[in-house]
Each structure stands twice: as C-alpha cells, then as structure tokens.
N, C-alpha and C. Protein backbone atom coordinates (compact mmCIF):
# COMPACT_ATOMS: atom_id res chain seq x y z
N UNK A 1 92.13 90.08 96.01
CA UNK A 1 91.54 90.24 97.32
C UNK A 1 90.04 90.02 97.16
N UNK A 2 89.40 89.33 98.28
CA UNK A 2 87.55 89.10 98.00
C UNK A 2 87.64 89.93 99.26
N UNK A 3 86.70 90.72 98.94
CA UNK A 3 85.70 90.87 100.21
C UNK A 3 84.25 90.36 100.36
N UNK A 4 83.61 89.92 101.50
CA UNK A 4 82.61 89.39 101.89
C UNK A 4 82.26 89.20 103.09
N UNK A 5 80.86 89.16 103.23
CA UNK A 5 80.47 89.39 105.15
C UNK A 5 80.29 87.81 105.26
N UNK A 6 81.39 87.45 106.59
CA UNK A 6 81.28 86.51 107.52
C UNK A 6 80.95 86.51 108.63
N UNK A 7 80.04 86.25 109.33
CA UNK A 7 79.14 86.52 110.82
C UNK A 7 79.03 87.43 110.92
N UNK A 8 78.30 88.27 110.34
CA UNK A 8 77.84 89.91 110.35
C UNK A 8 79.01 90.74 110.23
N UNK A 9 80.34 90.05 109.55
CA UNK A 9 81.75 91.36 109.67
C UNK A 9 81.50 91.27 108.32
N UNK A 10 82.28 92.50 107.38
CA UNK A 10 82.97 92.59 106.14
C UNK A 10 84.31 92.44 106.23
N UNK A 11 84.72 91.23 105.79
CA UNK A 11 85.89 90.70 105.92
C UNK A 11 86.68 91.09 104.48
N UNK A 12 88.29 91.26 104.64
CA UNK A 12 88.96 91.49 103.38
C UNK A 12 89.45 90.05 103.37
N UNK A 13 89.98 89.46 102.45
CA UNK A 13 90.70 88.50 102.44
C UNK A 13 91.73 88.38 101.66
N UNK A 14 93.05 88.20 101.90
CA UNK A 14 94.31 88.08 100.59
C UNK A 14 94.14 86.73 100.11
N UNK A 15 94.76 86.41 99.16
CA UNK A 15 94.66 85.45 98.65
C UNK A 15 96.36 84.79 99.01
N UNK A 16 96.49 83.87 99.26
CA UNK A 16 98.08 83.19 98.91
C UNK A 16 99.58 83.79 98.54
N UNK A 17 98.79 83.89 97.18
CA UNK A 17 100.18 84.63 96.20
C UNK A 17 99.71 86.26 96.57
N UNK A 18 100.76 86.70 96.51
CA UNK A 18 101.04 88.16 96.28
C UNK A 18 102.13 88.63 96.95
N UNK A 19 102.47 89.92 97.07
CA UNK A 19 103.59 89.97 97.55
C UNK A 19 103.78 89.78 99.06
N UNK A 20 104.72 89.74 99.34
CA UNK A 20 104.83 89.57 100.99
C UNK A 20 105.09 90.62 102.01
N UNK A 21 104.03 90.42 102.82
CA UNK A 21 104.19 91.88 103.81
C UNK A 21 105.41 91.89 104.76
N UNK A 22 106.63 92.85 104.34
CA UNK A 22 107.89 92.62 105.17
C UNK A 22 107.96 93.94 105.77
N UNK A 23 107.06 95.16 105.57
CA UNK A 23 107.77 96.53 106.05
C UNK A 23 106.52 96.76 106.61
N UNK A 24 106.44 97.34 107.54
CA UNK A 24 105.18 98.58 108.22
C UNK A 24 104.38 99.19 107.75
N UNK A 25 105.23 99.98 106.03
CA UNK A 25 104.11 100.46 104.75
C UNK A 25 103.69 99.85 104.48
N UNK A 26 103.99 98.63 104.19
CA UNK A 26 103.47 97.52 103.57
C UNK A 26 101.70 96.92 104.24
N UNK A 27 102.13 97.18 105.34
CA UNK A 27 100.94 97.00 106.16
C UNK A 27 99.99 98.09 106.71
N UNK A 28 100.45 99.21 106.28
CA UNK A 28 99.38 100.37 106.07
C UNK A 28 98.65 100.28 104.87
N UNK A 29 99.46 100.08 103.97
CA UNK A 29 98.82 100.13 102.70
C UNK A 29 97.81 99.06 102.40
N UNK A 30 98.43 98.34 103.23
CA UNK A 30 96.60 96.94 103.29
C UNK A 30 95.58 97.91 104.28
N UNK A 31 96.11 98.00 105.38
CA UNK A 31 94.88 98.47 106.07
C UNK A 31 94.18 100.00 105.68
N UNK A 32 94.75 100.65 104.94
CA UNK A 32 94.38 101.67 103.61
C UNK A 32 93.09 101.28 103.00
N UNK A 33 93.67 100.03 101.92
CA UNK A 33 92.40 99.48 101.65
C UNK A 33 91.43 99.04 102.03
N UNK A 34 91.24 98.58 103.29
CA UNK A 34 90.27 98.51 104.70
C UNK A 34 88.86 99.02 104.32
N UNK A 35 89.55 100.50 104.33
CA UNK A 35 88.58 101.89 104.17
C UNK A 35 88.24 102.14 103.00
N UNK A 36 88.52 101.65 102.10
CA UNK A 36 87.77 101.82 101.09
C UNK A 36 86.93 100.51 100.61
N UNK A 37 86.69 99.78 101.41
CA UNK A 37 86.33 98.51 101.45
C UNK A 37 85.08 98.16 102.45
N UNK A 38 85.32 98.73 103.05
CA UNK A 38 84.18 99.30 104.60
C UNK A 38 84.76 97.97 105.26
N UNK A 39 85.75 97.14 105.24
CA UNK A 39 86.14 95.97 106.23
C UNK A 39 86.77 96.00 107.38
N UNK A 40 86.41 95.28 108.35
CA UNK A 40 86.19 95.58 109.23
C UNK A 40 87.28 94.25 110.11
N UNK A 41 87.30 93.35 109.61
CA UNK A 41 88.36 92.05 109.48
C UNK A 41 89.25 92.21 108.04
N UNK A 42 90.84 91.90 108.48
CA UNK A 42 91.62 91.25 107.20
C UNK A 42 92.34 90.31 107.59
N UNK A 43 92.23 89.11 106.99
CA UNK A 43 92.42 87.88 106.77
C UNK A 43 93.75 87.71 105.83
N UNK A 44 94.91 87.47 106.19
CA UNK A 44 95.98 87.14 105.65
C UNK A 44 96.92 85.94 105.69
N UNK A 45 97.28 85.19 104.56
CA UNK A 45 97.91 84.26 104.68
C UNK A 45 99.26 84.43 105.22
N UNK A 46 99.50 83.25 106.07
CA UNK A 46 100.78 83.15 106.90
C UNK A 46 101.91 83.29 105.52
N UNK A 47 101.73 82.70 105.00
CA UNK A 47 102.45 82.90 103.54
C UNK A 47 102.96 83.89 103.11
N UNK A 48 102.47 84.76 103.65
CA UNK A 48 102.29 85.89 102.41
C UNK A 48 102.96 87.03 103.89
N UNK A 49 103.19 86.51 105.22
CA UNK A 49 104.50 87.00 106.09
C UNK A 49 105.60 87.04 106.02
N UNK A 50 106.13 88.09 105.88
CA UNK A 50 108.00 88.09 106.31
C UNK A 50 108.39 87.21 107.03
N UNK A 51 109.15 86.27 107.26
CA UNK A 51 110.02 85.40 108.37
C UNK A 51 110.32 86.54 109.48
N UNK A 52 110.57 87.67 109.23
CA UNK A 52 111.08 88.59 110.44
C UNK A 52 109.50 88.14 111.27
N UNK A 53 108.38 88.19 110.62
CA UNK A 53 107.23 88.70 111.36
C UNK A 53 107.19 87.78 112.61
N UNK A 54 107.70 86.36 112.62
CA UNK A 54 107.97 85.27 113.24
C UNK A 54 109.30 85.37 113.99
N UNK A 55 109.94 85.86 113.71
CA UNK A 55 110.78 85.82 114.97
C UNK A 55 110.55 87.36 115.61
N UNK A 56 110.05 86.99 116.83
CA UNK A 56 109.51 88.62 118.21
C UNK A 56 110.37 89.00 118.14
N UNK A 57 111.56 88.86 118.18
CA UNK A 57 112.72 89.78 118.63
C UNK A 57 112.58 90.80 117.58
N UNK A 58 112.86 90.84 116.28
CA UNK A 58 112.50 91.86 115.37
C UNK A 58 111.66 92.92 115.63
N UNK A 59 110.49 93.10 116.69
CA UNK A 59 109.36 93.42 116.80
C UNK A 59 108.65 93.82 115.70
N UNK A 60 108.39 93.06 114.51
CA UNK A 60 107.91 93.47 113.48
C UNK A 60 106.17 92.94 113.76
N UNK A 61 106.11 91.86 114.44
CA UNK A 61 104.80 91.06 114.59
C UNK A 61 104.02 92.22 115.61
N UNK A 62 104.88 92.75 116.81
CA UNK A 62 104.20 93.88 117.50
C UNK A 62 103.64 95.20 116.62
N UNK A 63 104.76 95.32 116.02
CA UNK A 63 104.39 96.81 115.45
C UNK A 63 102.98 96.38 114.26
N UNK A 64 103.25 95.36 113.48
CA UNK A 64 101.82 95.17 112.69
C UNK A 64 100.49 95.24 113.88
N UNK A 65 100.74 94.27 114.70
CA UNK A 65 99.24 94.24 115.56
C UNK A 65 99.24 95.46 116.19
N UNK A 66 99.77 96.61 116.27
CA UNK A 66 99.87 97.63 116.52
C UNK A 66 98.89 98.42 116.18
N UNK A 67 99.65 98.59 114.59
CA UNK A 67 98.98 99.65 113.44
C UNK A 67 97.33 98.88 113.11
N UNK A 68 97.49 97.65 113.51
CA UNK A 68 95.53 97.08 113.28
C UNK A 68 94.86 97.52 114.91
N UNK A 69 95.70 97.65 115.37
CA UNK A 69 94.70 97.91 116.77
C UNK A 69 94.62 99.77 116.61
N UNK A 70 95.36 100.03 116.42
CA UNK A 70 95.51 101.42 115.71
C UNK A 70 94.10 102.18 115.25
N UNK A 71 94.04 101.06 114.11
CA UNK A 71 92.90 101.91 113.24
C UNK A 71 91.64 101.13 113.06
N UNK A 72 91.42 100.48 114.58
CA UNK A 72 90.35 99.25 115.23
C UNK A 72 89.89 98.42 113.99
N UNK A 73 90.73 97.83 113.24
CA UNK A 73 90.75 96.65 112.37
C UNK A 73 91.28 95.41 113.11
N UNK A 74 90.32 94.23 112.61
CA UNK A 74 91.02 92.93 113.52
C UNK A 74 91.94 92.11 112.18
N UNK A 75 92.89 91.54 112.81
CA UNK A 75 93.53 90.74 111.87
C UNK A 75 93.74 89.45 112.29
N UNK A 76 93.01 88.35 110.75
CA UNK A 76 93.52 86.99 111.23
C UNK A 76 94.15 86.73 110.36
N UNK A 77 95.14 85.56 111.13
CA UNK A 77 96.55 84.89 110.15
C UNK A 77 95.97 83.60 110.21
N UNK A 78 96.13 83.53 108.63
CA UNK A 78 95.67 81.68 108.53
C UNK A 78 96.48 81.28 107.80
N UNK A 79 96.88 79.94 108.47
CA UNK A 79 97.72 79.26 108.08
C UNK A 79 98.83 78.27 108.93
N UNK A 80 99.22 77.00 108.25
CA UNK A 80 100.27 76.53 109.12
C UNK A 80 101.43 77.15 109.51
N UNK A 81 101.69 77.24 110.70
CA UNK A 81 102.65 78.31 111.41
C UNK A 81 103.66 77.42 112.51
N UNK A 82 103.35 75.66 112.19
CA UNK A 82 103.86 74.76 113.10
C UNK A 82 105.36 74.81 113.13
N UNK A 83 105.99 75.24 111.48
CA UNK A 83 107.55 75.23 112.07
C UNK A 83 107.99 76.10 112.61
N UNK A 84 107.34 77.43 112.39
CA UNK A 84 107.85 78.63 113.32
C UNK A 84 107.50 78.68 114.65
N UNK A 85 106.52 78.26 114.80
CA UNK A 85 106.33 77.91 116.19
C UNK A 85 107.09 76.54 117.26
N UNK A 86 107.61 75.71 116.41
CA UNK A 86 108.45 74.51 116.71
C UNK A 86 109.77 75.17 117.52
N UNK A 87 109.90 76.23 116.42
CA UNK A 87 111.40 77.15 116.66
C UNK A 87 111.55 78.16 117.92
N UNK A 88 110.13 78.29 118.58
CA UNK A 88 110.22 79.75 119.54
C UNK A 88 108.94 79.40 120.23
N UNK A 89 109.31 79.39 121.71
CA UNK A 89 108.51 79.30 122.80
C UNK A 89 107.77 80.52 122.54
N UNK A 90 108.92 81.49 122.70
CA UNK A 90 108.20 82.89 122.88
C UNK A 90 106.85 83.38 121.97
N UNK A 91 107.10 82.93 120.71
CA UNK A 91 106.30 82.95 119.53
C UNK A 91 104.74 81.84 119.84
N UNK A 92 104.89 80.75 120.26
CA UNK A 92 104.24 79.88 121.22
C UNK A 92 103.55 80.73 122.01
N UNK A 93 104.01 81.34 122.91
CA UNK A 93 103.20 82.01 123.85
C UNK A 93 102.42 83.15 123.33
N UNK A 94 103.36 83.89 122.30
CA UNK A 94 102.57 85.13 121.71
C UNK A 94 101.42 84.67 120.84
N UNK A 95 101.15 83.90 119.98
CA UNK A 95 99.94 83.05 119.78
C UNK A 95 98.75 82.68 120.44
N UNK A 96 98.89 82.27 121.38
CA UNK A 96 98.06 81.33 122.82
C UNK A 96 97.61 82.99 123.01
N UNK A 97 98.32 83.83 123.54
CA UNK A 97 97.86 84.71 124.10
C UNK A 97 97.20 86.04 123.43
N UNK A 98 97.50 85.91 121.95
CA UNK A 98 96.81 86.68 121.31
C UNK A 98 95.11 85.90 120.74
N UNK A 99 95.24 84.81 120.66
CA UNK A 99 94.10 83.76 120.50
C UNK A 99 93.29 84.18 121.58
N UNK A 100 94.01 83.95 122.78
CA UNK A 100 93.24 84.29 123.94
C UNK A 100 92.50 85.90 124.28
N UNK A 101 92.94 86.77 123.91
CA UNK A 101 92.45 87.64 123.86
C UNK A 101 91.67 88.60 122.95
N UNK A 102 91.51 87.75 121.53
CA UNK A 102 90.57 87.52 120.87
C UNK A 102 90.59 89.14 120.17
N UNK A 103 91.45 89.89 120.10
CA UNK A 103 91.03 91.13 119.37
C UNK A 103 91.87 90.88 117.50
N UNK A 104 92.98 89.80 117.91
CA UNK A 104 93.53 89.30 116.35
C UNK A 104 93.36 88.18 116.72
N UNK A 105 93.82 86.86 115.54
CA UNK A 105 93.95 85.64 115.59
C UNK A 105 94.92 85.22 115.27
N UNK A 106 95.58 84.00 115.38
CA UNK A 106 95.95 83.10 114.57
C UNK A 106 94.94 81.81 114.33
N UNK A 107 94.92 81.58 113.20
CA UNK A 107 93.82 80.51 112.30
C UNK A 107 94.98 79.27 111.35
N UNK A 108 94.42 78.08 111.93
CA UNK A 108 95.22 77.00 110.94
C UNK A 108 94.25 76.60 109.91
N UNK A 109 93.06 76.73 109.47
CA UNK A 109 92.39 77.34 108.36
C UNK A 109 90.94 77.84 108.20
N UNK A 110 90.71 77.48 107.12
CA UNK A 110 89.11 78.67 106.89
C UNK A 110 88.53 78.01 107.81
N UNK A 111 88.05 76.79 108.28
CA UNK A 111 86.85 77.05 109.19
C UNK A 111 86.62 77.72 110.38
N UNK A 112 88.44 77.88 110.88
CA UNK A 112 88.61 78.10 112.63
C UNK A 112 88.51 79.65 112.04
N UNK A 113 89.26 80.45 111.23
CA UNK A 113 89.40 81.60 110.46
C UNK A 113 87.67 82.15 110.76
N UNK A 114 86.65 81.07 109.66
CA UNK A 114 85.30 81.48 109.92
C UNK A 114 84.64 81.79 111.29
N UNK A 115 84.92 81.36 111.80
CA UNK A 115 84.64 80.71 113.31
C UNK A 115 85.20 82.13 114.28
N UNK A 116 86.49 82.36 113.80
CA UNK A 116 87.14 83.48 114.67
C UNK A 116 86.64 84.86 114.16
N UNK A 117 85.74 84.65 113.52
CA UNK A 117 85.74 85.97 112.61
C UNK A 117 84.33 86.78 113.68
C-alpha cells in the first residue's frame, strides 16, 4: 500500500495484487487502516473486487459504499470495469450515478483517479 497527498488529500492506495476484497470485514479492515494512516481517500483496484461486488443484486457494492460513507472516507475504483458493465444496465447506472455525485468514484485510470481525487 503507498500512501501520498494528491490535491491536498492523503490518499491510501492498494496496489493490484493482493488479496481480494469479498466480505464486509474485509473492507473494514482496509478502512481500519485509513486511521492509522490519517487518509482520507482509498484508491482500490477493480481487480482486487469480488465479482459479487459487480453484480447489485448481491448488495455487496451498497453495503461497501456504505461502511466508507460510514466513517466519511471516499473511495475510488480504478480500473477497467467495461465487461461488467457490458453485463448490467443496472450496474451502468449505479456508476454514472455514483460518478455523478462525486462522494466515491469509479476511475478507468490514474489520471481520471488523480483528477477525481
């Protein structure tokens, strides 16, 4: 994990490889490290998502943006996300509209990522 300030945030960042966030702990335990990090953004590769997180019906993608709105951490997802999105309008729309409202992201890479930060 790097941390480093991008446009006045302290951003966490995962790297690629590591394990993959599939459970709810899983995603406390990142935003855990948050706080001991003083970050304020975490930056996670689409990669490094459960397939559940991509299909809404699961509500696994709600309950994560949940627990970050939770504990007023923003989260961006970077990465190509074109086949899961190929697969689900709904997922389509939940994108657009989380983009649009700008408190998480989705990012297709570091510059838009930089940019959203």
């Amino acid at each position: 994990m790097d941390v480093r300030e991008i446009n006045g945030q302290l951003v966490m960042e995962y790297p690629a490889d590591g394990p993959v966030l599939a459970t709810v702990p899983d995603v406390i335990d990142l935003i855990g490290e948050t706080f001991g990090n003083n970050a304020t953004v975490v930056v996670v590769p689409a990669s490094r998502l459960a397939d559940d997180f991509f299909r809404l019906r699961t509500g696994f993608a709600g309950e994560v943006m949940q627990k970050f709105q939770n504990y007023r951490k923003r989260l961006i997802i970077v990465g190509d996300i074109s086949a899961h999105l190929a697969e689900s309008k709904a997922l389509h729309d939940f994108v657009g509209e989380t983009n649009r409202v700008g408190n998480h992201c989705f990012a297709d890479g570091r510059e838009a990522m930089e940019a959203a930060v």
